[in-house]
Protein backbone atom coordinates (compact mmCIF):
# COMPACT_ATOMS: atom_id res chain seq x y z
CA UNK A 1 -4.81 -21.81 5.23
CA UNK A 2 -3.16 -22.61 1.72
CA UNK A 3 -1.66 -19.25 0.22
CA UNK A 4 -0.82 -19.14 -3.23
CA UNK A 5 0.89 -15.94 -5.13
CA UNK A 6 0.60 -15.13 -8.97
CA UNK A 7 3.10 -12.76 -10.74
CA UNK A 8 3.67 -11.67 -14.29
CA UNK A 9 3.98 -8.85 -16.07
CA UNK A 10 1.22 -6.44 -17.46
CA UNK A 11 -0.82 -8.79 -20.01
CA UNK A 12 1.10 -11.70 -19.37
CA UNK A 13 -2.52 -13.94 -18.84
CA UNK A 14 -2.49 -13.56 -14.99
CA UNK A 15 -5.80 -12.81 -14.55
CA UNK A 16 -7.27 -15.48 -17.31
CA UNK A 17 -4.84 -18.00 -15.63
CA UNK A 18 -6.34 -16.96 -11.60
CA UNK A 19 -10.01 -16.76 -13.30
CA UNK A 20 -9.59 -20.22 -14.18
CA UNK A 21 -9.27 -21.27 -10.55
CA UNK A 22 -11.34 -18.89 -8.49
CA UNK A 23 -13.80 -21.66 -7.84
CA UNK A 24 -10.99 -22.91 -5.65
CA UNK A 25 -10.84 -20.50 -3.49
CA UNK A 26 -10.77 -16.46 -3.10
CA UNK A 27 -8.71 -14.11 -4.73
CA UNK A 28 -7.21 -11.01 -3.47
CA UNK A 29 -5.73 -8.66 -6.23
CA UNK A 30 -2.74 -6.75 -5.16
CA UNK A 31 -4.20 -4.14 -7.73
CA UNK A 32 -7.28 -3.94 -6.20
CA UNK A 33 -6.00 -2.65 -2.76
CA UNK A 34 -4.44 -0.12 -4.82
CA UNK A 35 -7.71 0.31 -6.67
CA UNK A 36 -9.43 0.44 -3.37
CA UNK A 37 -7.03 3.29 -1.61
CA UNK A 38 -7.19 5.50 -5.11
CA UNK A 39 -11.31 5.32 -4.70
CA UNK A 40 -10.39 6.14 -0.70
CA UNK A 41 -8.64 8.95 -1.82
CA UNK A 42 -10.76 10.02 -4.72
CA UNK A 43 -8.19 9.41 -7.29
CA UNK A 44 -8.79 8.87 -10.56
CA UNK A 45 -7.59 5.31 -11.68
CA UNK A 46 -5.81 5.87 -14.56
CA UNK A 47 -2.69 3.78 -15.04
CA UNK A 48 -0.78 6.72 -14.49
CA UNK A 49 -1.84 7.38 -10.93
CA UNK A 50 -2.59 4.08 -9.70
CA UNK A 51 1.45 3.88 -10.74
CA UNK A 52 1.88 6.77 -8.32
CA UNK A 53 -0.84 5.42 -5.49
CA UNK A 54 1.94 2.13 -5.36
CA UNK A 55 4.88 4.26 -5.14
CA UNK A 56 3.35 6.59 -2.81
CA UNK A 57 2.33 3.37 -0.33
CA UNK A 58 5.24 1.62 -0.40
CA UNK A 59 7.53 4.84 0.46
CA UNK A 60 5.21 5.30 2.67
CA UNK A 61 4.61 2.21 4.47
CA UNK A 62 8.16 0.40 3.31
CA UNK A 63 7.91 -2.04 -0.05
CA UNK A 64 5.93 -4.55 1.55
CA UNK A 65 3.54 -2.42 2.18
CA UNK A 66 0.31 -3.66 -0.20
CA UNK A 67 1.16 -7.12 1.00
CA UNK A 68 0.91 -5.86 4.58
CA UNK A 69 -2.59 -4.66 3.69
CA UNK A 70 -3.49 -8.19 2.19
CA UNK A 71 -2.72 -9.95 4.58
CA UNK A 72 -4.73 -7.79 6.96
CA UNK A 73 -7.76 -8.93 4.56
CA UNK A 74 -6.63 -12.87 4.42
CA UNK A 75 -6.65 -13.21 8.54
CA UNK A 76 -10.43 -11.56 8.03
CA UNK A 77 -11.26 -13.99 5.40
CA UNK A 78 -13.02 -17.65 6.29
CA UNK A 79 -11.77 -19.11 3.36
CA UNK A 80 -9.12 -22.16 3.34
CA UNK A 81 -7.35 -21.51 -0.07
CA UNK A 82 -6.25 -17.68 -1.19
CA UNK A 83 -5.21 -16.90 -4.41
CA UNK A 84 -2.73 -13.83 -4.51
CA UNK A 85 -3.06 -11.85 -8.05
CA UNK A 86 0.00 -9.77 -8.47
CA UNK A 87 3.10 -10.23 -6.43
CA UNK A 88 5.37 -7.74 -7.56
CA UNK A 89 8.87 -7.70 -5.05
CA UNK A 90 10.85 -9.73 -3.12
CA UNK A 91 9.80 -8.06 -0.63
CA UNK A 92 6.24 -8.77 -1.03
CA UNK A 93 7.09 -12.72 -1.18
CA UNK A 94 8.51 -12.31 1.86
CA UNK A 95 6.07 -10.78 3.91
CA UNK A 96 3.47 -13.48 2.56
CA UNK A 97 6.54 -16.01 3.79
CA UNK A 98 6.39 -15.07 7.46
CA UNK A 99 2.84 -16.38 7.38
CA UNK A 100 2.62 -19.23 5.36
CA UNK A 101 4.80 -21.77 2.87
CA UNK A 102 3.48 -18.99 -0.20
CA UNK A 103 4.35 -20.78 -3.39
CA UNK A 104 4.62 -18.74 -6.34
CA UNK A 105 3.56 -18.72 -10.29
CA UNK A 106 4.75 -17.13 -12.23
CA UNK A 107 3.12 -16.28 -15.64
CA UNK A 108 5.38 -15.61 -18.67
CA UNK A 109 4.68 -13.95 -22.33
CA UNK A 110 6.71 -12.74 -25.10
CA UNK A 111 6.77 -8.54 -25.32
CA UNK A 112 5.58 -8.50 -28.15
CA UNK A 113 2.62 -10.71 -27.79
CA UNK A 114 1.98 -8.79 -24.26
CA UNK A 115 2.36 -5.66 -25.99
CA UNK A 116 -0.76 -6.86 -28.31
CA UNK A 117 -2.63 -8.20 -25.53
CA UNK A 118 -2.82 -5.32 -23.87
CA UNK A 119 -3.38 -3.01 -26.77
CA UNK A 120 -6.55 -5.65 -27.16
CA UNK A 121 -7.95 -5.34 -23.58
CA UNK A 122 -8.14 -1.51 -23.08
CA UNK A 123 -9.09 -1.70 -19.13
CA UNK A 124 -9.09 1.28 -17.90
CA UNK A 125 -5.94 0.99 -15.84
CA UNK A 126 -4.42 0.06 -19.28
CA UNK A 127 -1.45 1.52 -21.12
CA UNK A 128 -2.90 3.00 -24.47
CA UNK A 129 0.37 3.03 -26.31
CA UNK A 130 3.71 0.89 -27.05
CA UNK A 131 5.51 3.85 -25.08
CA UNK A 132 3.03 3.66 -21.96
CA UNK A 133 3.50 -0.05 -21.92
CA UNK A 134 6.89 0.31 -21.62
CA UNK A 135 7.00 2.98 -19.09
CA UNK A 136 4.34 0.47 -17.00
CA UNK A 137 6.51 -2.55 -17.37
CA UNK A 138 9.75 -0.14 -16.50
CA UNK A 139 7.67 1.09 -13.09
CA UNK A 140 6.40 -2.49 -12.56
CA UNK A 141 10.28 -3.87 -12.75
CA UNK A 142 11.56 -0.60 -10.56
CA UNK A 143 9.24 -2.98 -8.05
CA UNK A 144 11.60 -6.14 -8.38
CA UNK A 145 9.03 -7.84 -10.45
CA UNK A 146 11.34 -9.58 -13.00
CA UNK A 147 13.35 -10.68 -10.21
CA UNK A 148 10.40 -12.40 -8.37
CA UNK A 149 9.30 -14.04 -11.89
CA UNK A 150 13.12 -15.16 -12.86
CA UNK A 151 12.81 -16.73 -8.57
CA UNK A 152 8.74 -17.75 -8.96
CA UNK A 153 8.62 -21.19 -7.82
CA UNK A 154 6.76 -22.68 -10.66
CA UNK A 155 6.22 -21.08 -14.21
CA UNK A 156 3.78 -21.12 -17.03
CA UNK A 157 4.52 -20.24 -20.61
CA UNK A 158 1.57 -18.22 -21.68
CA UNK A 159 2.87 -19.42 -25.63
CA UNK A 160 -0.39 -21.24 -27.00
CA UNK A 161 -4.37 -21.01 -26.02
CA UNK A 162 -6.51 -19.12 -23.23
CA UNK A 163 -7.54 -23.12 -22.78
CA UNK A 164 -4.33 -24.37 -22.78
CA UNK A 165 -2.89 -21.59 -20.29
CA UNK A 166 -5.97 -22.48 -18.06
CA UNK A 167 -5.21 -26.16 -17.71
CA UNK A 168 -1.92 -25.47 -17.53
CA UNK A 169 -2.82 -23.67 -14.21
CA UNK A 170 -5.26 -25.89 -13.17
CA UNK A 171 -3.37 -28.86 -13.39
CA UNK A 172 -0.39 -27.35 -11.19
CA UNK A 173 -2.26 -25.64 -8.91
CA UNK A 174 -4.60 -28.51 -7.73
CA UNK A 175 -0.86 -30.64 -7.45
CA UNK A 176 0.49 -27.66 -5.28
CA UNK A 177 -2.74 -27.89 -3.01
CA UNK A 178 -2.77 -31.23 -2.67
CA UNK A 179 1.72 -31.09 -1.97
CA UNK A 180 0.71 -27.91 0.42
């Protein structure tokens, strides 16, 4: 199995850049798992408790503890190539590293032009203001997340197109495959 992890921060262009490849192989979303335990639970996802739902697991189950979870749903899989949306700690990286080699991308965007993006997308998840952007990307850092971007193997400037950023990510991804 080939194992490849994503990170960026909130509107950075992760998921346009993983879109771009999911005919390569399947993609898990760290997000989703939280998704899926909030709809468990009967929790509303808002932004706000999804937030929570993350905290809540990790004290829980230690901060590796979503990666734990996908990697109990990569063994299941039959696929040969998985695509890992959201790496968000160390910690996380590490756990996918006592499986398999795990290189990571990271995905990189001015504030400012995140801040817009966002704004733009309204998912539902979504922050709906500068200040609940910035209280996202301060939860999503209390994580580790910058530090796994600043220590992300490879990294793609989000600065120019949607088609740009998807050959961009096409281009190194098929070299990492075929370098796996």
């Amino acid at each position: 199995m080939k194992i490849i992890g994503f990170c960026g921060l909130p509107g950075s262009g992760k998921s346009t850049a993983i879109e771009s490849i999911a005919d390569l192989g399947k993609i898990i979303t760290m997000g989703d798992v939280v998704r899926d335990e909030a709809k468990t639970r009967n929790i509303d996802p808002s932004g706000e408790n999804l937030g929570k739902l993350a905290k809540d697991l990790r004290e829980l189950g230690g901060p590796s503890a979503i990666a734990k979870k996908c990697i109990e749903l990569i063994k299941k899989s039959d696929h040969e190539i998985i695509i890992i949306d959201g790496v968000r700690s160390f910690y996380e990286v590490n756990e996918f590293r006592k499986e398999w080699k795990f290189p990571l991308i990271a995905i990189e965007l001015s504030d400012q032009e995140r801040f817009k993006r966002l704004y733009e997308r309204a998912r539902s998840d979504d922050s709906k203001s500068i200040e609940e952007i910035k209280q996202r990307d301060k939860r999503e850092i209390g994580f580790g997340l910058k530090e796994v971007i600043n220590k992300a193997d490879h990294k793609i400037e989000n600065n120019s197109t949607e088609e740009e950023l998807i050959k961009k990510t096409r281009k190194l991804v098929v070299e990492i495959l075929q370098n796996y």
